[in-house]
N, C-alpha and C. Protein backbone atom coordinates (compact mmCIF):
# COMPACT_ATOMS: atom_id res chain seq x y z
N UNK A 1 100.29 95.64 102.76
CA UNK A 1 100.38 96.06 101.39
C UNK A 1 101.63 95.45 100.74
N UNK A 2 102.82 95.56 101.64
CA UNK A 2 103.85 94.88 100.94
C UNK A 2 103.86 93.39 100.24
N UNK A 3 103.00 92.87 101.73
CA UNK A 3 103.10 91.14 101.45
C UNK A 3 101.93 90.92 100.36
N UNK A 4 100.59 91.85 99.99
CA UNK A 4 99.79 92.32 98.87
C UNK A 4 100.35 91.83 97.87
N UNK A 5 101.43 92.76 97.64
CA UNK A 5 102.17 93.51 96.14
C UNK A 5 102.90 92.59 95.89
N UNK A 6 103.84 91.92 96.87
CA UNK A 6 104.49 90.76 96.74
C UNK A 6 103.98 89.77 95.73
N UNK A 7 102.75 89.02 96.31
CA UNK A 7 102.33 88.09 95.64
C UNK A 7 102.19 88.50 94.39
N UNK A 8 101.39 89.24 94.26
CA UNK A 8 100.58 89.87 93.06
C UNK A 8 101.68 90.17 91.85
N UNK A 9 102.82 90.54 92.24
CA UNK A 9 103.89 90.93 91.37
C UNK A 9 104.77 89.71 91.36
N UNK A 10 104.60 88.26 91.83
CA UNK A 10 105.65 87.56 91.74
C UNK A 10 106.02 86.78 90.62
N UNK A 11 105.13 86.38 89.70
CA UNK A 11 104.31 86.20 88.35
C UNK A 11 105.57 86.99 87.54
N UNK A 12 106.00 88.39 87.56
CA UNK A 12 106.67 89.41 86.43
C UNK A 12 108.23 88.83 87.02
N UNK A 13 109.09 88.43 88.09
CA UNK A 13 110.07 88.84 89.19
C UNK A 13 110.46 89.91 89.60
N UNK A 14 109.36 90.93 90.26
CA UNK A 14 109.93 91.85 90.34
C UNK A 14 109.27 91.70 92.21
N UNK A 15 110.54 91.98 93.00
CA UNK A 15 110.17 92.10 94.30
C UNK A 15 109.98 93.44 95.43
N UNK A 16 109.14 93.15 95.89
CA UNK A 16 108.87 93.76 96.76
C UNK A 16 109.15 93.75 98.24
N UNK A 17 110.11 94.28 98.81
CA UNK A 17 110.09 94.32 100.25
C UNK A 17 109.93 95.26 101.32
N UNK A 18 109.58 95.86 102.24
CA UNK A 18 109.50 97.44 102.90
C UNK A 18 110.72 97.43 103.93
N UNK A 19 111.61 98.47 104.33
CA UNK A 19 112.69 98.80 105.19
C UNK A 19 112.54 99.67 105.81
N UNK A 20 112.91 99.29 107.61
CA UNK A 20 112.75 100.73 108.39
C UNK A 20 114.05 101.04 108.84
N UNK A 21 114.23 102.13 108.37
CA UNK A 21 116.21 102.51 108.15
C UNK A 21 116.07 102.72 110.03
N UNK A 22 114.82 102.90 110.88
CA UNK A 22 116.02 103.38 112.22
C UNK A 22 114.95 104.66 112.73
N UNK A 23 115.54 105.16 113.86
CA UNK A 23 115.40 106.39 114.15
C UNK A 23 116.56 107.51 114.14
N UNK A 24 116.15 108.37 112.83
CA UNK A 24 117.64 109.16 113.16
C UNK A 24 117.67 110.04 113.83
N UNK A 25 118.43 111.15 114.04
CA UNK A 25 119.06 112.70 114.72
C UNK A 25 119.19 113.35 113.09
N UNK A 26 117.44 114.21 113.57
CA UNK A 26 117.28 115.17 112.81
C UNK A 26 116.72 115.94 112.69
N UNK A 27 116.48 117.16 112.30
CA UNK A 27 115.59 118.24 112.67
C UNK A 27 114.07 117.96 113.04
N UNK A 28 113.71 117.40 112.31
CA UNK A 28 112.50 117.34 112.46
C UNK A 28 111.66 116.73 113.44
N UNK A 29 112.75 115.76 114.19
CA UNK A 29 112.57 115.21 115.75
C UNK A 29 113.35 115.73 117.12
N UNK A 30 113.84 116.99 116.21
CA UNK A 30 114.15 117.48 117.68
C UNK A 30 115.87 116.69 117.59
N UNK A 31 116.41 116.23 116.75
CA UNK A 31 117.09 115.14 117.26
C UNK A 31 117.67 114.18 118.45
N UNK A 32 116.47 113.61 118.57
CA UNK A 32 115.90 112.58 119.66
C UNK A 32 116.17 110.96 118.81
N UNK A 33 116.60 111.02 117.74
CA UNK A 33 116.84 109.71 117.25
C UNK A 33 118.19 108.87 117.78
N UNK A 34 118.28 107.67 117.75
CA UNK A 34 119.60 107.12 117.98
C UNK A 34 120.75 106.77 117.15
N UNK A 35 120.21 107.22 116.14
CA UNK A 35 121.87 107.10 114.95
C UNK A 35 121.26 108.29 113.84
N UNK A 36 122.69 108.46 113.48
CA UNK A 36 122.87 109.74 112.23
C UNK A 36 122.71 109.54 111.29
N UNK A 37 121.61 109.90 110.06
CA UNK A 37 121.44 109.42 109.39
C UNK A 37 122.52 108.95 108.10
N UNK A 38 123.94 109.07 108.09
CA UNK A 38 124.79 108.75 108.04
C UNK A 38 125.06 106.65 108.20
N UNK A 39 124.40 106.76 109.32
CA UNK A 39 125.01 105.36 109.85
C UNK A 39 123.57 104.71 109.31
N UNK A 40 122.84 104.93 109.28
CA UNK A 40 121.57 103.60 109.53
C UNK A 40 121.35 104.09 107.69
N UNK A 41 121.28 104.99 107.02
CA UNK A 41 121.02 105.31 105.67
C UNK A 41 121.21 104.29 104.87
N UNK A 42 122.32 103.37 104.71
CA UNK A 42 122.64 102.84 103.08
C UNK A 42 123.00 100.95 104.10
N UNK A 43 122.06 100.86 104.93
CA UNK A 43 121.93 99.59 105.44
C UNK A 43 120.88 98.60 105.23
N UNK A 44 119.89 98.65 105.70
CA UNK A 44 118.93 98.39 105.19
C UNK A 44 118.39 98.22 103.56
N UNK A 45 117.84 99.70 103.02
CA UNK A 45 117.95 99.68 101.55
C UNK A 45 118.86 99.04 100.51
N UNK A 46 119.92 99.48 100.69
CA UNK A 46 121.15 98.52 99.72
C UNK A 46 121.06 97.32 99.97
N UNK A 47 120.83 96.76 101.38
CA UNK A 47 120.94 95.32 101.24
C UNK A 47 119.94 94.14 100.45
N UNK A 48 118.74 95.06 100.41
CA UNK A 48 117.31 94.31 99.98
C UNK A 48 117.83 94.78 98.17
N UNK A 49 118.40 96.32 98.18
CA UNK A 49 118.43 96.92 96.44
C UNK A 49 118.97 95.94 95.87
N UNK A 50 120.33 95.57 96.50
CA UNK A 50 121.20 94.76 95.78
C UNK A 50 120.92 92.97 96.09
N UNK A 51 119.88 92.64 96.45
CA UNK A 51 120.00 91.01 96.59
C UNK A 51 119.82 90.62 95.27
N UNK A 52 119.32 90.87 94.08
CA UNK A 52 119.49 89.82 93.28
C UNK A 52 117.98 89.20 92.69
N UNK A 53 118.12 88.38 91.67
CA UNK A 53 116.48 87.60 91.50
C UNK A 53 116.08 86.46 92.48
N UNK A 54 117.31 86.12 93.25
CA UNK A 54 117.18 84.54 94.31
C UNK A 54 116.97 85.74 95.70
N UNK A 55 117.10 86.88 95.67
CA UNK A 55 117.01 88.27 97.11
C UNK A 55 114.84 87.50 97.29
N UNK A 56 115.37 88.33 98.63
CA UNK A 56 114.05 88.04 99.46
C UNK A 56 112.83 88.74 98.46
N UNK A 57 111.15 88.91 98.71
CA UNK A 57 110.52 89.22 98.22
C UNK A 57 109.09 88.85 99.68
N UNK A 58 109.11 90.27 99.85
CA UNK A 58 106.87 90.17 100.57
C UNK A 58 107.98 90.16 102.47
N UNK A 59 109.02 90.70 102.64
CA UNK A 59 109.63 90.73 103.69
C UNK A 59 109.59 92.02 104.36
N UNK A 60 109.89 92.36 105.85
CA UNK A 60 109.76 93.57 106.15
C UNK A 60 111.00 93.77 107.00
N UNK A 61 112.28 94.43 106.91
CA UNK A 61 113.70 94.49 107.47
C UNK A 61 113.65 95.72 108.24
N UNK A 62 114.38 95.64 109.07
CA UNK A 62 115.56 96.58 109.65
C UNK A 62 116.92 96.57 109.87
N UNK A 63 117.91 97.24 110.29
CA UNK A 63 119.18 97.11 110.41
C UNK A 63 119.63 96.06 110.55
N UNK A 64 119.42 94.97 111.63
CA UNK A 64 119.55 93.73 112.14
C UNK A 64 118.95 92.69 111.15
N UNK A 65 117.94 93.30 109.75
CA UNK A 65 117.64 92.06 109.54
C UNK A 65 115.93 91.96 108.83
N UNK A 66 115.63 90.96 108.76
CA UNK A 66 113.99 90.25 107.95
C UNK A 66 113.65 90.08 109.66
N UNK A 67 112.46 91.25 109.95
CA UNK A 67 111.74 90.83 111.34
C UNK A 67 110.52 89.59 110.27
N UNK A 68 109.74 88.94 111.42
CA UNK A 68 108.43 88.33 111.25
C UNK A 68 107.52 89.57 111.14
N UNK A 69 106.23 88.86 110.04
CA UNK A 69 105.57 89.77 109.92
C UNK A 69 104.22 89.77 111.48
């Protein structure tokens, strides 16, 4: 759906990318995650929020980065 919306929206510049912040320590898993949502929270998101009109677009990240789709 991302890489979908991507195209489809590239025409206006408005981008699209999806982010998986992590597994955190939090109620709702028992906290069984490996970072607090503290640490993995404003990594991912900010980095794709703030790239810019030349920022990626139809990508799928995590902490480390743009995995392959």
């Amino acid at each position: 759906m991302t890489l979908a919306m991507a195209i489809e929206l590239e025409p206006t510049g408005i981008k699209v990318n999806a982010a998986c912040p992590g597994i955190h320590k939090y109620e709702l898993n028992n906290y069984a995650g490996t970072q607090t949502v503290e640490e993995g929270r404003p990594r991912t998101g900010a980095a794709l929020r703030c790239s810019g009109p030349d920022g990626p677009t139809g990508t799928f990240s995590n902490a480390a980065g743009p995995l392959p789709w």
